[in-house]
Protein backbone atom coordinates (compact mmCIF):
# COMPACT_ATOMS: atom_id res chain seq x y z
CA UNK A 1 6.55 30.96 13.92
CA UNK A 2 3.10 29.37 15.27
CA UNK A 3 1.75 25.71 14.22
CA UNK A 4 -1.04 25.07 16.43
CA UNK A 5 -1.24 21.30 16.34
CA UNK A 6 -4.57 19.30 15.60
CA UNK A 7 -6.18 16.93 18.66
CA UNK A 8 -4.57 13.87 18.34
CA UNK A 9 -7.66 11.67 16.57
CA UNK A 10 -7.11 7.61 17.29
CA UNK A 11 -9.28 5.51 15.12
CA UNK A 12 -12.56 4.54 17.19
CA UNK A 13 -14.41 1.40 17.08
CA UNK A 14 -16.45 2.29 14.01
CA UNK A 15 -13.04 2.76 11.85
CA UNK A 16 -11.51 -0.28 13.32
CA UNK A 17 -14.89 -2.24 12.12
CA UNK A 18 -14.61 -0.74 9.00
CA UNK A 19 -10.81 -1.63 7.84
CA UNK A 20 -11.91 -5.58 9.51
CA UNK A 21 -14.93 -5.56 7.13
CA UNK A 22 -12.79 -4.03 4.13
CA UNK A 23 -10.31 -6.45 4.90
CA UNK A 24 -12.30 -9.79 5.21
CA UNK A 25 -14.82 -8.44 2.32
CA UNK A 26 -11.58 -7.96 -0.06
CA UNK A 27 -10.12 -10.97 0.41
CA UNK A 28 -13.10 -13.02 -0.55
CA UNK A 29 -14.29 -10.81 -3.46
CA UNK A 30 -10.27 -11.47 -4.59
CA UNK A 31 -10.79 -15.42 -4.01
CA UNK A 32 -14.00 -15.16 -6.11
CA UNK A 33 -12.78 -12.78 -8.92
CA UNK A 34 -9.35 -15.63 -9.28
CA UNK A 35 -11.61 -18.73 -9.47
CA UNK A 36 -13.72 -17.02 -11.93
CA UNK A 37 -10.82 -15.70 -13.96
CA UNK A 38 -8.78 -19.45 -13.94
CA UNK A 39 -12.09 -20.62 -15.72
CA UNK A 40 -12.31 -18.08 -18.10
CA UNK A 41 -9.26 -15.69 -18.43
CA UNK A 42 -11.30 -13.46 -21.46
CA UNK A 43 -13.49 -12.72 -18.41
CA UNK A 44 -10.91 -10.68 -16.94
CA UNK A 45 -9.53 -9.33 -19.98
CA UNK A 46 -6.33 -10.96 -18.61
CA UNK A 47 -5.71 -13.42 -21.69
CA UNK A 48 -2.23 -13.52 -22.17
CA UNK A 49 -1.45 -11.58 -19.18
CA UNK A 50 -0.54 -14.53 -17.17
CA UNK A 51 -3.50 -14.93 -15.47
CA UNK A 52 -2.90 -18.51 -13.92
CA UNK A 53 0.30 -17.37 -12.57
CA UNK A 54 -1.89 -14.00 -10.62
CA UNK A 55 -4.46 -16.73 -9.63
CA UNK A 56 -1.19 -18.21 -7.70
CA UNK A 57 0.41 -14.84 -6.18
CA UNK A 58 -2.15 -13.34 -5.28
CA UNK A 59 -3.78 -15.43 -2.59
CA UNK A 60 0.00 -15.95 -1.21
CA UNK A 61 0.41 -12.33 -0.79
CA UNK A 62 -2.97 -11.76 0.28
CA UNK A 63 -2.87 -14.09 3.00
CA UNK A 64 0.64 -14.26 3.96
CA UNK A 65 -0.10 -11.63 7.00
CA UNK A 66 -2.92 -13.74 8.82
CA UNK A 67 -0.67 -17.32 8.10
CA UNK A 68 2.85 -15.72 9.89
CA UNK A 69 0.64 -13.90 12.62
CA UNK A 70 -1.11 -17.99 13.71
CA UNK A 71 2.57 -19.71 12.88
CA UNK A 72 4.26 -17.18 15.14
CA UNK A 73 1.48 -17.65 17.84
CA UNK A 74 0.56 -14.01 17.70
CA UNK A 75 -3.10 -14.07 18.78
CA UNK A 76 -2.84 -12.23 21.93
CA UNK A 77 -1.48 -9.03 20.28
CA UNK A 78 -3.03 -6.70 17.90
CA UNK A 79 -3.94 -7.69 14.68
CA UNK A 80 -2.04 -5.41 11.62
CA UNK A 81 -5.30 -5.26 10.33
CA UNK A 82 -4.72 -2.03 8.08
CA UNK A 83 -1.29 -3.47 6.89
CA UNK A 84 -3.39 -6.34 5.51
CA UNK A 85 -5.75 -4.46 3.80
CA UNK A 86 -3.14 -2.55 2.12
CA UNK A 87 -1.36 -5.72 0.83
CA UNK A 88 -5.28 -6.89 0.18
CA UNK A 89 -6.45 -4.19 -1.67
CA UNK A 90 -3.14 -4.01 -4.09
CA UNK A 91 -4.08 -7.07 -5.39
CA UNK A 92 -7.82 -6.57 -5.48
CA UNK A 93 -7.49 -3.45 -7.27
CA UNK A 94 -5.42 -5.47 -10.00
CA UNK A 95 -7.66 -7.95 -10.87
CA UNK A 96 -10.84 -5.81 -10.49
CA UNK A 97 -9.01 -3.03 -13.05
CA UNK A 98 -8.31 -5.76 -15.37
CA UNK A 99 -12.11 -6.90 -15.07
CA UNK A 100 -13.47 -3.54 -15.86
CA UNK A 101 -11.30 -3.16 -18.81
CA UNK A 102 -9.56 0.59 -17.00
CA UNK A 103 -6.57 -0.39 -18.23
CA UNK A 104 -7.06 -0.05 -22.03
CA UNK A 105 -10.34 1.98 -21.56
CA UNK A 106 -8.35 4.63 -19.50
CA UNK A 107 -5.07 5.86 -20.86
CA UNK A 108 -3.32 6.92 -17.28
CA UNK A 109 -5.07 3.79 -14.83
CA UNK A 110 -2.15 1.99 -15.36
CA UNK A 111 0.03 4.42 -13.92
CA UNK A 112 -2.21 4.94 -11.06
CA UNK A 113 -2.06 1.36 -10.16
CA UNK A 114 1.80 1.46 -10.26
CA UNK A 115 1.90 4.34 -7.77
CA UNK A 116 -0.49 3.11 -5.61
CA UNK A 117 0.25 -0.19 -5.18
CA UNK A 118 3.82 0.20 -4.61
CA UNK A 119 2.57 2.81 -1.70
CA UNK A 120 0.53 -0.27 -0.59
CA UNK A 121 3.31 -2.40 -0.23
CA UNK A 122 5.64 0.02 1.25
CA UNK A 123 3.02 1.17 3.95
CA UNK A 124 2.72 -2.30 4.82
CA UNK A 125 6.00 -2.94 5.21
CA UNK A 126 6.90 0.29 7.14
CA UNK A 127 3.44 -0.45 9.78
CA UNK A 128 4.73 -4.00 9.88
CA UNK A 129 8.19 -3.38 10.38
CA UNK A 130 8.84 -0.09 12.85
CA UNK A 131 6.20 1.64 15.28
CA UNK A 132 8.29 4.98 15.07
CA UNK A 133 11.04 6.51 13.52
CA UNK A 134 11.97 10.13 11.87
CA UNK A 135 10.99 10.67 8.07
CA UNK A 136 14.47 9.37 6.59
CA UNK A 137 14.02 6.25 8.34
CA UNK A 138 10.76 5.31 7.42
CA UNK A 139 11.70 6.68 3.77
CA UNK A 140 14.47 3.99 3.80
CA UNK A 141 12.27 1.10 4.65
CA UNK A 142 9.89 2.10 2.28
CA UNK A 143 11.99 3.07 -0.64
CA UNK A 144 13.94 -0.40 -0.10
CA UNK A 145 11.04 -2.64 0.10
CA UNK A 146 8.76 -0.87 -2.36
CA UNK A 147 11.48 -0.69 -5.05
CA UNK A 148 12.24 -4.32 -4.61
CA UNK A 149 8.39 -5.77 -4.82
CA UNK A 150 7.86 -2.83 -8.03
CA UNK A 151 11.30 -4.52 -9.26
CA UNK A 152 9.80 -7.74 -9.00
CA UNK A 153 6.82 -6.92 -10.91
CA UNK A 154 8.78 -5.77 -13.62
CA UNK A 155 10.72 -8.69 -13.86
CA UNK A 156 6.84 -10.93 -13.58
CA UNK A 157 5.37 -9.10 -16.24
CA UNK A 158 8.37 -9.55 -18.68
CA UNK A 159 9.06 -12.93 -18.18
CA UNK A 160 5.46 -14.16 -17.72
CA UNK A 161 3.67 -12.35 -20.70
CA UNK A 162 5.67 -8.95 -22.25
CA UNK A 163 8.09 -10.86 -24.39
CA UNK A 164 5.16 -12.38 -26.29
CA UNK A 165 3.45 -9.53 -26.54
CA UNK A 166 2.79 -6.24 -28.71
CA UNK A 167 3.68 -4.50 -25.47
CA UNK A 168 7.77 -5.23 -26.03
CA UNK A 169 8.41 -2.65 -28.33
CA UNK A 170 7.89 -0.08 -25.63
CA UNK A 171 8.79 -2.32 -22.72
CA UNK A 172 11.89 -0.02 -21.84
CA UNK A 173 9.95 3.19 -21.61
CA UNK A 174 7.08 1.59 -19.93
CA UNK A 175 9.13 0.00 -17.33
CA UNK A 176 11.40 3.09 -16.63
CA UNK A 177 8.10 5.22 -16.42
CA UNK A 178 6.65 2.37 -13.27
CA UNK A 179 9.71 1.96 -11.73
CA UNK A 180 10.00 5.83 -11.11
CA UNK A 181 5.80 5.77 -10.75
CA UNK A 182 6.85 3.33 -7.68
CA UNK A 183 9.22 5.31 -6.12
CA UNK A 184 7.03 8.04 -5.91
CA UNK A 185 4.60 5.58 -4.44
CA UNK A 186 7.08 4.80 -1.67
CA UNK A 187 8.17 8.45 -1.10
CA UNK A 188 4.29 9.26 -0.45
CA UNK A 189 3.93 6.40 1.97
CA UNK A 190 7.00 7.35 3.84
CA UNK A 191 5.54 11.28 4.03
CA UNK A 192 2.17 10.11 4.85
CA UNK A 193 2.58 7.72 7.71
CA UNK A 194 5.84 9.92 9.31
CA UNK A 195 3.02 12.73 9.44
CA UNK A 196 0.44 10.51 10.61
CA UNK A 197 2.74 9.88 13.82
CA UNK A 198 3.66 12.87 14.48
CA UNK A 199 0.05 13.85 15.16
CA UNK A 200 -0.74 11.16 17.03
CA UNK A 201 2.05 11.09 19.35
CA UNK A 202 1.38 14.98 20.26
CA UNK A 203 -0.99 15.24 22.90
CA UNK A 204 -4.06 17.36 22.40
CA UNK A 205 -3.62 19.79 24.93
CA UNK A 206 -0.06 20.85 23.91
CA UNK A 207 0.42 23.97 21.50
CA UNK A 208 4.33 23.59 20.11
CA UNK A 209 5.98 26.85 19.70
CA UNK A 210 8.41 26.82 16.58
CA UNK A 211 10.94 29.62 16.11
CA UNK A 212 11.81 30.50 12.26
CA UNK A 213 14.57 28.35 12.01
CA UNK A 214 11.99 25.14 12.33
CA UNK A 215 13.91 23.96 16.26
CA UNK A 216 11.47 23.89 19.25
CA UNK A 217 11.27 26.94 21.45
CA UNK A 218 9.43 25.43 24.72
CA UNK A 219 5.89 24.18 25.03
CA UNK A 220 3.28 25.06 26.50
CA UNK A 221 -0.19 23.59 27.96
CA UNK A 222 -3.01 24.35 27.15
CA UNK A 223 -6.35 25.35 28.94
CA UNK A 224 -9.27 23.07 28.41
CA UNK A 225 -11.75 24.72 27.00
């Protein structure tokens, strides 16, 4: 069996100014939309959803990457600039959901959120953590670090606002349903960044040839064309 493999595509200087700008433009739109929000929680339509306590966690977690990279004296190395807009954009995506109302004026938004954001998390961790590894590896560090943080969440939202709340009586089902929303989250981070260095550590001009039984047969190089 054949796989021709795809030219290995490295982000150029137009992507690279694009996650910096998504980055930077997050984290002050999150800033803004938290000020606003501690003045006037209704605002957000996050009255009695803790919002005080979000106005706290989320700049922590949103700016946790940049304050470890200038303690550790990191400014001669690369920035984990897409690691920062994942953690960024979680948290972004929270309050700006809440803000548009998507999660009571869409039925399923609230599951989305669970899925991605775990992913978020977990990619983060994984690009922060390893530079390479096989698919059960970077499965473990995501699975372990995105259950924990979508275990923690769990654990927020009970203690900070679902035990007053209508929301109890179906806090079980609700919670089983994220944590295994999460998971899935993880699992997809794991299969998306494993895939996403396998094609970039192939060179271009290399066609793999892969017997039935999925082992490697030889390789060959290819002719420029």
């Amino acid at each position: 069996m054949t796989y021709e493999v795809a030219a290995r595509h490295r982000p150029g200087r137009s992507w690279s100014d694009a996650i910096v700008f998504l980055d930077l433009a997050a984290k002050m739109l999150l800033v803004l939309l938290l000020i606003r929000v501690t003045l006037d929680p209704t605002w957000g339509n996050l009255e009695g959803k803790a919002p005080f306590a979000r106005a706290v966690l989320y700049p922590m977690l949103a700016f946790v990457i940049p304050v470890v990279w200038a303690v550790r004296g990191r400014g001669d190395s690369y920035y984990p600039w897409v690691a920062d807009l994942l953690v960024t954009a979680a948290c972004f995506g929270d309050i700006l959901g809440n803000r548009l109302d998507l999660y009571d004026a869409i039925v399923w938004f609230d599951d989305v959120s669970h899925f991605a954001a775990t992913g978020q998390f977990s990619a983060a961790a994984v690009l922060l953590t390893m530079h390479h590894g096989t698919f059960g590896q970077v499965l473990e560090r995501a699975i372990a670090i995105g259950m924990t943080c979508s275990i923690g969440w769990e654990l927020f939202e009970y203690f900070s606002f679902v035990t007053r709340s209508s929301e109890l009586r179906w806090a079980y089902r609700d919670t089983i349903g994220d944590l295994t929303l999460g998971w899935l989250g993880s699992f997809t981070a794991a299969a998306v960044i494993t895939a996403y260095w396998r094609l970039t550590q192939m060179p271009s001009n290399v066609r793999l040839e892969i017997d039935a039984r999925g082992t490697d047969d030889e390789v060959h190089p290819r002719a420029a064309t």
